[in-house]
Protein backbone atom coordinates (compact mmCIF):
# COMPACT_ATOMS: atom_id res chain seq x y z
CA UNK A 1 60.66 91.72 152.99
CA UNK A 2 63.70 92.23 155.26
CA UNK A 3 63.67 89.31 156.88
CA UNK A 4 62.40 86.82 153.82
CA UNK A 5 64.66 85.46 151.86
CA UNK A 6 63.02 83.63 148.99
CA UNK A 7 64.20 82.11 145.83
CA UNK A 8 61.19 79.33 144.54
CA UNK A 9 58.50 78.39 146.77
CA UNK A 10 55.33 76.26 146.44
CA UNK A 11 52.20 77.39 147.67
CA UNK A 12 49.74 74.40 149.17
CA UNK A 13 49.50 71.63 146.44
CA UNK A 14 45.89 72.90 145.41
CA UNK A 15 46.68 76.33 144.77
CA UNK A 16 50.92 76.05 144.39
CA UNK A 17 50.48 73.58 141.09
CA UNK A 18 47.69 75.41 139.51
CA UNK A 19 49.94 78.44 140.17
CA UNK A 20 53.30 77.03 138.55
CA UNK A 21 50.66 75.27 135.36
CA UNK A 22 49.88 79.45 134.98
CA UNK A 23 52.95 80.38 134.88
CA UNK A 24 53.70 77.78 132.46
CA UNK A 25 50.63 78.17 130.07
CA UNK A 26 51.42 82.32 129.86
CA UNK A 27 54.30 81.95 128.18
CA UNK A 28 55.99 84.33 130.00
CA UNK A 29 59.90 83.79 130.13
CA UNK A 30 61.31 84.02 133.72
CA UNK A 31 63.93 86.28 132.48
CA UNK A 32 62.27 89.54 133.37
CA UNK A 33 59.92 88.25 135.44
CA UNK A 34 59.13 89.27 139.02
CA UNK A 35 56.57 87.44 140.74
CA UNK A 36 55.00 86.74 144.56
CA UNK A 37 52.29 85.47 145.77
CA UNK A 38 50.97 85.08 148.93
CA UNK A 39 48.10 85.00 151.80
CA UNK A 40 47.41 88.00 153.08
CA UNK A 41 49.39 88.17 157.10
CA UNK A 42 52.18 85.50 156.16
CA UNK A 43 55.40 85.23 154.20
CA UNK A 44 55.21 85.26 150.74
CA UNK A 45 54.25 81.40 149.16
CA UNK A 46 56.00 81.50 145.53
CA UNK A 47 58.29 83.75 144.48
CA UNK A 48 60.43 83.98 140.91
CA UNK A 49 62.75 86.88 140.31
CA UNK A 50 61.85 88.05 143.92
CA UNK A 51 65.11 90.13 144.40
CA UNK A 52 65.96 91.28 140.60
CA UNK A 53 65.19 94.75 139.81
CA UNK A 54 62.80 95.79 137.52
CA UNK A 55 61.04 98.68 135.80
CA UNK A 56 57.55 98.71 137.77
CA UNK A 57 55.69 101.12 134.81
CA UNK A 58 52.60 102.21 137.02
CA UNK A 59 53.19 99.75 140.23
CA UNK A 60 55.16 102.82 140.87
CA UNK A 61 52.60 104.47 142.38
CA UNK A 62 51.83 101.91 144.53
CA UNK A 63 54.94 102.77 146.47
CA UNK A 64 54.05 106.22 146.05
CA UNK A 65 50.48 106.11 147.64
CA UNK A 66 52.03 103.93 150.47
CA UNK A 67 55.04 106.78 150.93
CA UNK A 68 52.73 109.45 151.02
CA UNK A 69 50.42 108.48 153.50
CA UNK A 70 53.37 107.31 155.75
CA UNK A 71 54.89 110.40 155.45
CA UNK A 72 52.14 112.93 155.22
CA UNK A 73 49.43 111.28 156.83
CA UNK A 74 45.67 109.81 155.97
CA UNK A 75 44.15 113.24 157.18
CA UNK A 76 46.66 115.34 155.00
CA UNK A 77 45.31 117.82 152.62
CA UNK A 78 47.11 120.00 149.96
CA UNK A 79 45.81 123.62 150.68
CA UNK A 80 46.10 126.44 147.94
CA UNK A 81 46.06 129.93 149.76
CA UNK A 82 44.41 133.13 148.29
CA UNK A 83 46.51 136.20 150.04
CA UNK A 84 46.16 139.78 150.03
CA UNK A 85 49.43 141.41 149.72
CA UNK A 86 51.04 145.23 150.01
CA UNK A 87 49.94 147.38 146.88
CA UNK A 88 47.15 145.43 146.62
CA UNK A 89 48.77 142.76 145.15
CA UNK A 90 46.43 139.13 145.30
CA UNK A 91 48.74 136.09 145.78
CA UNK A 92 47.82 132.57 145.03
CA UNK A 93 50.07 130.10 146.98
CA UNK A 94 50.30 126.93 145.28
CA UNK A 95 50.82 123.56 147.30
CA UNK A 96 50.65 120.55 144.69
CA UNK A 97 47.06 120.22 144.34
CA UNK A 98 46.24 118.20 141.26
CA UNK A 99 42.32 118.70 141.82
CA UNK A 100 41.89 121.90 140.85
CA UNK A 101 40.17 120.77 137.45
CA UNK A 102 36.34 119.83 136.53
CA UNK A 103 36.90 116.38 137.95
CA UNK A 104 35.20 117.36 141.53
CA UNK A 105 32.75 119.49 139.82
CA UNK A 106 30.63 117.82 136.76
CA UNK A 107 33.47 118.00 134.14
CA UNK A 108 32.94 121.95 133.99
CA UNK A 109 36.84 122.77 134.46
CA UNK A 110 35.77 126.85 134.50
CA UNK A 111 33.75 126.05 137.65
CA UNK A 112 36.42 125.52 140.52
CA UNK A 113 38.29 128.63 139.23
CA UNK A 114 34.76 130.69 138.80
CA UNK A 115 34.40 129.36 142.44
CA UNK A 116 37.28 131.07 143.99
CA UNK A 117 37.03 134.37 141.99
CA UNK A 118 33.64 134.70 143.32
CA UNK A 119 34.97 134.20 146.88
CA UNK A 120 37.36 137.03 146.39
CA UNK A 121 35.01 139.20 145.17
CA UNK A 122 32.85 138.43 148.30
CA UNK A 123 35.54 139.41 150.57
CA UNK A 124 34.98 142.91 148.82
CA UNK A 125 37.85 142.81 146.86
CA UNK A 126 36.41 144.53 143.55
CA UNK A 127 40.27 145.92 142.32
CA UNK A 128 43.42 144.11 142.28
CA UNK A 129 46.77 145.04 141.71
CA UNK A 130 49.43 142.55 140.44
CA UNK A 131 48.10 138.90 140.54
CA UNK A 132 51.00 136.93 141.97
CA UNK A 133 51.59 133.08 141.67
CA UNK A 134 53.69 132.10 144.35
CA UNK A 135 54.91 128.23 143.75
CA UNK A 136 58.04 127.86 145.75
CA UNK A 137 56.85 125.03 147.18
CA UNK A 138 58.41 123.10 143.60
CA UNK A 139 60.93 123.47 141.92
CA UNK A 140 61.14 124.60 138.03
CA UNK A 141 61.35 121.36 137.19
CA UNK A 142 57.64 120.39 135.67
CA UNK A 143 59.00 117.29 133.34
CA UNK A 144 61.25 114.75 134.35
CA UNK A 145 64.44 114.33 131.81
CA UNK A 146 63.34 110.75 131.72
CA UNK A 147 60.19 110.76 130.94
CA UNK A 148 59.93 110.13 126.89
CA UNK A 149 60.68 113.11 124.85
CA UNK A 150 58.46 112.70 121.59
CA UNK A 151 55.48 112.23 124.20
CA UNK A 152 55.55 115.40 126.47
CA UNK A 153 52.31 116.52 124.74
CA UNK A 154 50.75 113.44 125.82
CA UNK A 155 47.83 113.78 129.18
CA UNK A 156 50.06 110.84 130.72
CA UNK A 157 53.07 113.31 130.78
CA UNK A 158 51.41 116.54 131.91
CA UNK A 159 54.03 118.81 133.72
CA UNK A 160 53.69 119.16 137.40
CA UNK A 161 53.76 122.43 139.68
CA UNK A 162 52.80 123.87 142.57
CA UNK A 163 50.10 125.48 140.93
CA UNK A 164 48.20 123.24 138.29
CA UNK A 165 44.93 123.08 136.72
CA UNK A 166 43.03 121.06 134.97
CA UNK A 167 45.15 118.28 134.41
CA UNK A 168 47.79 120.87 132.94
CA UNK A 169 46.08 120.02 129.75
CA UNK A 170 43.58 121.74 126.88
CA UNK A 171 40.73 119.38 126.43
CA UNK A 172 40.34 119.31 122.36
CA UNK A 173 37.22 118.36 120.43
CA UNK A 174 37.07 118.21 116.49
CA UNK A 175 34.11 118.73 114.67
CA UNK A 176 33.47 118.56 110.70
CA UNK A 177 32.28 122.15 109.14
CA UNK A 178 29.52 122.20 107.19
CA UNK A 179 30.53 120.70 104.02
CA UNK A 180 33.21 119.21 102.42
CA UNK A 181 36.02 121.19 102.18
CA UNK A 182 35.50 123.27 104.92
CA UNK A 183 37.61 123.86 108.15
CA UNK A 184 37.09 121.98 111.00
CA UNK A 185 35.05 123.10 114.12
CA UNK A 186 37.71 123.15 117.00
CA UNK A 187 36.66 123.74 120.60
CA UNK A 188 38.73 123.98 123.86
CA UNK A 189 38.15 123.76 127.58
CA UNK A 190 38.60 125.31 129.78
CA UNK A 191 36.58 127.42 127.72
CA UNK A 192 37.63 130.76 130.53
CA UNK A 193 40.61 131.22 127.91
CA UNK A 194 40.81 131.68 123.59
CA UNK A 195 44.03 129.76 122.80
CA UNK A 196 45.62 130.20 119.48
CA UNK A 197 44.65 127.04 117.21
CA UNK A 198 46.44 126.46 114.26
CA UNK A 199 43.65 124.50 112.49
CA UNK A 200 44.89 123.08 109.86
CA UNK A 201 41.99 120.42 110.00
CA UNK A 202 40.07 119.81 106.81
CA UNK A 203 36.47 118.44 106.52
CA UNK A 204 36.24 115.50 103.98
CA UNK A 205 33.36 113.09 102.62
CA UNK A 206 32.52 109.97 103.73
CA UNK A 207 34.46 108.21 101.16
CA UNK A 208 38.06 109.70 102.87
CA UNK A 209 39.98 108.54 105.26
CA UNK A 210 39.58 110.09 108.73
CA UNK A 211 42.80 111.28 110.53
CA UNK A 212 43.25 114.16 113.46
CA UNK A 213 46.36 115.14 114.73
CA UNK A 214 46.34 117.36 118.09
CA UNK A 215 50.04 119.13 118.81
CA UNK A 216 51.47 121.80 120.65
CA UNK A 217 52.72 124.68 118.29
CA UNK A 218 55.22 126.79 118.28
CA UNK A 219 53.49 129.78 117.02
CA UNK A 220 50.26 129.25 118.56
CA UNK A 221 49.14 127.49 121.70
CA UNK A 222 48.08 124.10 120.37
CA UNK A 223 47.70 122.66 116.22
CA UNK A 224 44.97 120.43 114.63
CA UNK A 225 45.95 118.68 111.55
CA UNK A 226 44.53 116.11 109.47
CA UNK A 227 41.06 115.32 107.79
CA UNK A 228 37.72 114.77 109.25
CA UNK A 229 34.71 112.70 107.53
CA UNK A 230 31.87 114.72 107.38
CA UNK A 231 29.52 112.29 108.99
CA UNK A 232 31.23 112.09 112.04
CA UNK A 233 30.10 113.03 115.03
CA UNK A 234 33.48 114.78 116.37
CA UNK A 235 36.18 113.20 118.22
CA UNK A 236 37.82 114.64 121.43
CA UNK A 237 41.66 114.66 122.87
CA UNK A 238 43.84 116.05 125.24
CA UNK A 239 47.13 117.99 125.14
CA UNK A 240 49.67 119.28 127.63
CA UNK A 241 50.53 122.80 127.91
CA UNK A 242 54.01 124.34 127.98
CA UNK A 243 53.92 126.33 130.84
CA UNK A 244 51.35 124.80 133.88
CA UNK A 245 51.74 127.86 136.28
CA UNK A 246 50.92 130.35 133.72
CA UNK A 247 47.98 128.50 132.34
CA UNK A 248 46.57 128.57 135.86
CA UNK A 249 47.70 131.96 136.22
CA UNK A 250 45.80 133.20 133.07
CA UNK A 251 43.24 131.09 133.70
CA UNK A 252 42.32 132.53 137.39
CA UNK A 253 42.60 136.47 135.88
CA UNK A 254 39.94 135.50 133.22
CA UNK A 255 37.68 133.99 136.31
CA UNK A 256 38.27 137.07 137.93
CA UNK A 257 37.65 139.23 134.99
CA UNK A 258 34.57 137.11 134.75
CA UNK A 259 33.46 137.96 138.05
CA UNK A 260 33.72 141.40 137.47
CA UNK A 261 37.34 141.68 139.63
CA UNK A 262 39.63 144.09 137.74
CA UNK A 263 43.44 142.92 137.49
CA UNK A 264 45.13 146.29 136.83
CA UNK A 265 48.71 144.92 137.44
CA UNK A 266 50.95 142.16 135.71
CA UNK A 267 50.54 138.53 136.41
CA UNK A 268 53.70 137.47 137.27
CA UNK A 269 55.34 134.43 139.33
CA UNK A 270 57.26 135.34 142.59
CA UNK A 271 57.37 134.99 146.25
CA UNK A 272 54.45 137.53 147.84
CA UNK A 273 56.15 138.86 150.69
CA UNK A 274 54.04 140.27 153.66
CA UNK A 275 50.95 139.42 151.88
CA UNK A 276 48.12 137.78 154.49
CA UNK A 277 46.10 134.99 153.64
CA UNK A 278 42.33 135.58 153.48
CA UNK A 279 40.79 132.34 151.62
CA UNK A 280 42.24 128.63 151.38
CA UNK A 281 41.28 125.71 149.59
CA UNK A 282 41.40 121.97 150.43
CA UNK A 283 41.63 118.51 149.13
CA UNK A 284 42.02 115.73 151.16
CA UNK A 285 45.07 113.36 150.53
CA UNK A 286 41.92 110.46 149.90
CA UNK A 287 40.01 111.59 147.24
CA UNK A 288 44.05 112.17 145.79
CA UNK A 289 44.84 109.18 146.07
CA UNK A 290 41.84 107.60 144.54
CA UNK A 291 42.34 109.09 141.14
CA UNK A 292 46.05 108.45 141.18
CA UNK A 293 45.45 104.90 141.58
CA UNK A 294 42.29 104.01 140.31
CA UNK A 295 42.72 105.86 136.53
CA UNK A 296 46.48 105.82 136.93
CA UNK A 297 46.55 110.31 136.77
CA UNK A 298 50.12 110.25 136.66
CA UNK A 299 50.36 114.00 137.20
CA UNK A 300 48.50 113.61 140.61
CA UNK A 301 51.80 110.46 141.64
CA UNK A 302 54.17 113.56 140.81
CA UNK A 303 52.61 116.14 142.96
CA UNK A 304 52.11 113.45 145.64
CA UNK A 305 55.64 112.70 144.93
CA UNK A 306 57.25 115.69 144.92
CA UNK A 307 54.94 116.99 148.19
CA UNK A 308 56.29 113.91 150.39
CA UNK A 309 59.77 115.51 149.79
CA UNK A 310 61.67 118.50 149.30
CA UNK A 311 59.29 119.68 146.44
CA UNK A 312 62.01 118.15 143.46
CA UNK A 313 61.85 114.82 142.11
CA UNK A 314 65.14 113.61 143.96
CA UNK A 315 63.64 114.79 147.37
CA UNK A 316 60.54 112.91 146.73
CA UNK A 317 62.48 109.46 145.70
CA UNK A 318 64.80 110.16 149.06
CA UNK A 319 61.25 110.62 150.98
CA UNK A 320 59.76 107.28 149.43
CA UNK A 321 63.00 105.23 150.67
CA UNK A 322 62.92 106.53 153.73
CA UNK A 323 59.11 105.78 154.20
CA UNK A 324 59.11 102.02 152.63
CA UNK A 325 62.51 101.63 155.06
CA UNK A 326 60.78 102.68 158.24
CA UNK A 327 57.27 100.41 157.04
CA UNK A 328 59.87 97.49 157.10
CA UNK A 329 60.86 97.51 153.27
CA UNK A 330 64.28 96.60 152.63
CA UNK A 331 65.26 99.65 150.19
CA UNK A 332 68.53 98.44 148.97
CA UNK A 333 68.46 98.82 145.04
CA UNK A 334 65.30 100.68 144.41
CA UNK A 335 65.58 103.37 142.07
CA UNK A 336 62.88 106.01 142.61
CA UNK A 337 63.07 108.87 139.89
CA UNK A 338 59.75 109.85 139.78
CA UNK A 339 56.51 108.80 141.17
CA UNK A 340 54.06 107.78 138.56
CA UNK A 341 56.11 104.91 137.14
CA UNK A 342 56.58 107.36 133.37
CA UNK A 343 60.13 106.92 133.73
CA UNK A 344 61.94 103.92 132.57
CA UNK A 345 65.15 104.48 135.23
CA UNK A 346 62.71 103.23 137.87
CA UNK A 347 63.99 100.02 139.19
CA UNK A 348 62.15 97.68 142.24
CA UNK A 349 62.10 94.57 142.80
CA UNK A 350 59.42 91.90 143.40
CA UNK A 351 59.71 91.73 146.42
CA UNK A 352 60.00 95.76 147.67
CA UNK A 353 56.63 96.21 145.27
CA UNK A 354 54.71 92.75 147.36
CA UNK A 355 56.63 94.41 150.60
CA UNK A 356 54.87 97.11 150.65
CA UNK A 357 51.30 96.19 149.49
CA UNK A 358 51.30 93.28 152.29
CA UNK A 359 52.64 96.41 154.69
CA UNK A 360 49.55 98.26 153.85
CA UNK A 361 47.08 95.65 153.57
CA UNK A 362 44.78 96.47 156.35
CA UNK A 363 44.53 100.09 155.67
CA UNK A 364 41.68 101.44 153.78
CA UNK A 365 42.84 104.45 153.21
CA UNK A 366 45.12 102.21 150.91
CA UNK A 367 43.69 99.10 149.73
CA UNK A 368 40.29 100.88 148.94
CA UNK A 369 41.66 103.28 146.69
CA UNK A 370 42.96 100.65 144.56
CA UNK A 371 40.88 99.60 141.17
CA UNK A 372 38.40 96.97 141.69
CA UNK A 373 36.77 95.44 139.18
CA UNK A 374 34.71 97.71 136.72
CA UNK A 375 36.68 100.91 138.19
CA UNK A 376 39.18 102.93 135.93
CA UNK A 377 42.07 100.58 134.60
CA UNK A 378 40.23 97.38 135.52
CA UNK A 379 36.90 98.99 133.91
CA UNK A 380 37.30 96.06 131.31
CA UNK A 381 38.74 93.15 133.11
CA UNK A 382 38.32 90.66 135.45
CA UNK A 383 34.74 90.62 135.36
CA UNK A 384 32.71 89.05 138.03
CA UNK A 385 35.08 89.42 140.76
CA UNK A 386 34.00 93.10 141.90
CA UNK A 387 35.63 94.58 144.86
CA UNK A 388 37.69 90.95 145.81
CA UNK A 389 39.91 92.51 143.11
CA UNK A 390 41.65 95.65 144.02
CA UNK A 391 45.25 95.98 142.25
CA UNK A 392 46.78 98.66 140.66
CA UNK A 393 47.91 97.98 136.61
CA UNK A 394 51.16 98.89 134.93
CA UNK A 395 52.27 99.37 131.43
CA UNK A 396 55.08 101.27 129.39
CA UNK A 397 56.74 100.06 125.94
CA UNK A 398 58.03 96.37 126.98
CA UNK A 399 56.31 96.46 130.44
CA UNK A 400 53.52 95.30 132.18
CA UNK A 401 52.89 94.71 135.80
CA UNK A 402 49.80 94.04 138.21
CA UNK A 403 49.82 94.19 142.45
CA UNK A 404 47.25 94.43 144.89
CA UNK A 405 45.04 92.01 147.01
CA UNK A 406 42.80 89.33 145.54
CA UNK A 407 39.85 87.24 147.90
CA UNK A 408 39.45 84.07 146.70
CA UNK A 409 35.80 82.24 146.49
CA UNK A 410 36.77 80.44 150.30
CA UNK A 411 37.56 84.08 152.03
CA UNK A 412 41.36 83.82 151.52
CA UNK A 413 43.22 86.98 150.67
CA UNK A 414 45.90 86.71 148.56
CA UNK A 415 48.57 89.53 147.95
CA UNK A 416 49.91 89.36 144.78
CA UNK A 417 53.05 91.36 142.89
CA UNK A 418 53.52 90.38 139.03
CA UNK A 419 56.68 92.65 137.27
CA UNK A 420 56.89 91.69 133.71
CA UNK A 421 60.02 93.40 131.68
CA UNK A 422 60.03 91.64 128.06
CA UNK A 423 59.24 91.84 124.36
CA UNK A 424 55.87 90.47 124.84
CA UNK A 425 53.41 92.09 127.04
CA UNK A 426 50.70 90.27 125.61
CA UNK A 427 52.14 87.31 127.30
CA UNK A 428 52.32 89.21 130.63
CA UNK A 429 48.60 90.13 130.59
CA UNK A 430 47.56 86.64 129.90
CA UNK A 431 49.96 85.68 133.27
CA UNK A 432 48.36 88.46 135.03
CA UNK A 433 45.13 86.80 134.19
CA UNK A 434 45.36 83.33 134.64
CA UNK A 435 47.08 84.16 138.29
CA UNK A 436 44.31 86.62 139.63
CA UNK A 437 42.14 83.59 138.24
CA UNK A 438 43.67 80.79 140.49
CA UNK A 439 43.46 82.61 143.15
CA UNK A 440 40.10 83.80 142.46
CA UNK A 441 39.26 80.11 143.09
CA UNK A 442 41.56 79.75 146.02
């Protein structure tokens, strides 16, 4: 991007009118639009907006994945540590790893914890003393102060630390009772803890209207509310959990409990000094990468994020400019609070987002962890195009924004960056579309 300077340019007359009839037929206003489009190992073709910032929603992580692996490498791998320490003390060291959930293991989230107790107890360790969580390498700050308030108990805005597991999040499912009138059936995983449930939740005939509210509490760990129709078959939800180093914590003494390892001490969080390390666990910065992108796992952008820095969410924005600047990025004006794109003080432009993705273009490590079609947030569009499509999707209250690589029908690869920021994200989408679709045919 450094050395383009771009304000409107026409592509070839084939592909450069059907491009500027799309942009026309979308209904898309220019104000708020960011758009470039390009082939794939030359300057961008047609650009609108190309220097004005805008909020990228999710193409933030796009800049994230590219920062990371700059910075930490394709062969990095978080690594949670298992230590033994004086008094008999067993100290987890935390690293960022979002992975330690049922994802890698058949969607059983008691497994991977089950796992390591089990290797503990096989390195003879049958008595423990405290169990201390040692996650200095983040700070205390698990939720950014811009991410949106009434929606911390969302999955999207689980709270990120050092130590986290499984998804920082109780996975919820609602069953009717028996009859109507009675209280709903409510069941949690990871099933290794009993959470307090306020279950308020009342089972209703088929005739009623059918509402479930999941919450946190304030009194208990999580609240059901509502009505549930008899006939129905149960539905299912997440929610966040206050504190993401504790649930871990508590979490990894019932899987020790479990596997017959007696905690006799506190759990409590600290620094576990002279301890020696006698297990570690790895996951490689690929299969990380994968999930952030493909299904958009904001909490595993923020623990990318904050790892590529200082371990805070300034350190990891510094980290990410300094990255993009040294890949060739010109970094004046971006605004990098956090990485998954949650917060709305992100600012890019067009041009830093289609910057970077041309930057990384030939790397699979990249490109192939991107969505193609019929793969996490492109599971339902774009259909017939397979893996010629991989882009990464966007969206937040007034945004929506697509960027990745598209190869036409002829063997032309087109890199693409569309920022919408306007009332109408409906109009956006249908952009979004009609674009990927000219070049499709390109």
């Amino acid at each position: 991007m450094a050395a383009w300077a771009l304000g409107l340019v026409c592509l070839l007359p084939d592909v450069g009118d059907e491009l500027h009839r799309a942009l026309d037929r979308s209904g898309v206003s220019r104000e708020g639009l960011g758009l470039a489009v390009g082939r794939a190992g030359e300057a961008p073709l047609l650009a609108v907006g190309w220097n004005e910032p805008r909020i990228p929603a999710s193409n933030q992580k796009v800049l994230t994945a590219a920062a990371g692996l700059h910075l930490l490498g394709r062969d990095f791998a978080f690594e949670t540590r298992i230590a033994k320490g004086p008094g008999g003390q067993l100290v987890v060291v935390g690293d960022g790893d979002p992975n330690l959930s049922g994802r890698w293991f058949d969607g059983d989230a008691t497994r991977v914890l089950r796992l390591m107790a089990a290797d503990v107890k096989a390195k003879g360790v049958a008595r423990v003393g405290n169990l201390v969580l040692d996650v200095s390498r983040f700070d205390a700050e698990t939720v950014h102060p811009d991410w949106p308030a009434d929606q911390l108990d969302r999955w999207y805005c689980a709270p990120v630390a050092a130590l986290v597991y499984n998804d920082s999040c109780w996975d919820v499912t609602v069953r009717p009772g028996g009859r109507a009138g009675a209280p709903a059936v409510v069941t949690v995983e990871p099933s290794l803890l009993r959470p307090a449930i306020d279950n308020r939740c009342e089972t209703v005939g088929s005739g009623d209207r059918h509402v479930v509210h999941l919450a946190r509490a304030e009194d208990a760990d999580l609240a059901v509310h509502g009505r549930i129709v008899l006939t129905s078959s149960g539905i299912t939800g997440n929610l966040t959990v206050r504190d993401p180093v504790l649930f871990f914590g508590r979490s990894f003494q019932a899987a020790l409990e479990a596997e017959g390892v007696v905690v006799e001490g506190a759990l409590r969080v600290g620094r576990g000094g002279g301890a020696t390390d006698f297990l570690a666990y790895r996951t490689g910065l690929d299969k990380t990468l994968r999930v952030m992108l493909t299904n958009s796992q904001n909490l595993y952008a923020e623990c990318v994020f904050k790892r590529m820095g200082d371990g805070t969410f300034a350190g990891g924005g510094a980290a990410m400019k300094r990255a993009l600047a040294t890949m060739g990025v010109a970094v004046d004006g971006l605004v990098a609070s956090d990485g998954s794109g949650l917060a709305r003080s992100n600012g890019m432009s067009a041009g830093q987002v289609y910057a970077t993705v041309h930057a990384r273009r030939e790397q699979p490590a990249f490109d192939q962890t991107l969505a193609a079609v019929g793969q996490g947030t492109l599971r339902r569009r774009y259909h017939g195009l397979g893996e010629r499509l991989r882009a990464k999707t966007g969206y937040i209250s007034g945004v929506s924004t697509l960027s990745g690589y598209v190869t036409g029908k002829s063997g032309t690869r087109y890199v693409f960056t569309i920022l919408a920021n306007g009332k109408s994200t409906a109009h956006a989408r249908r952009l979004q579309d009609l674009i990927v679709g000219v070049l499709d045919k390109g």
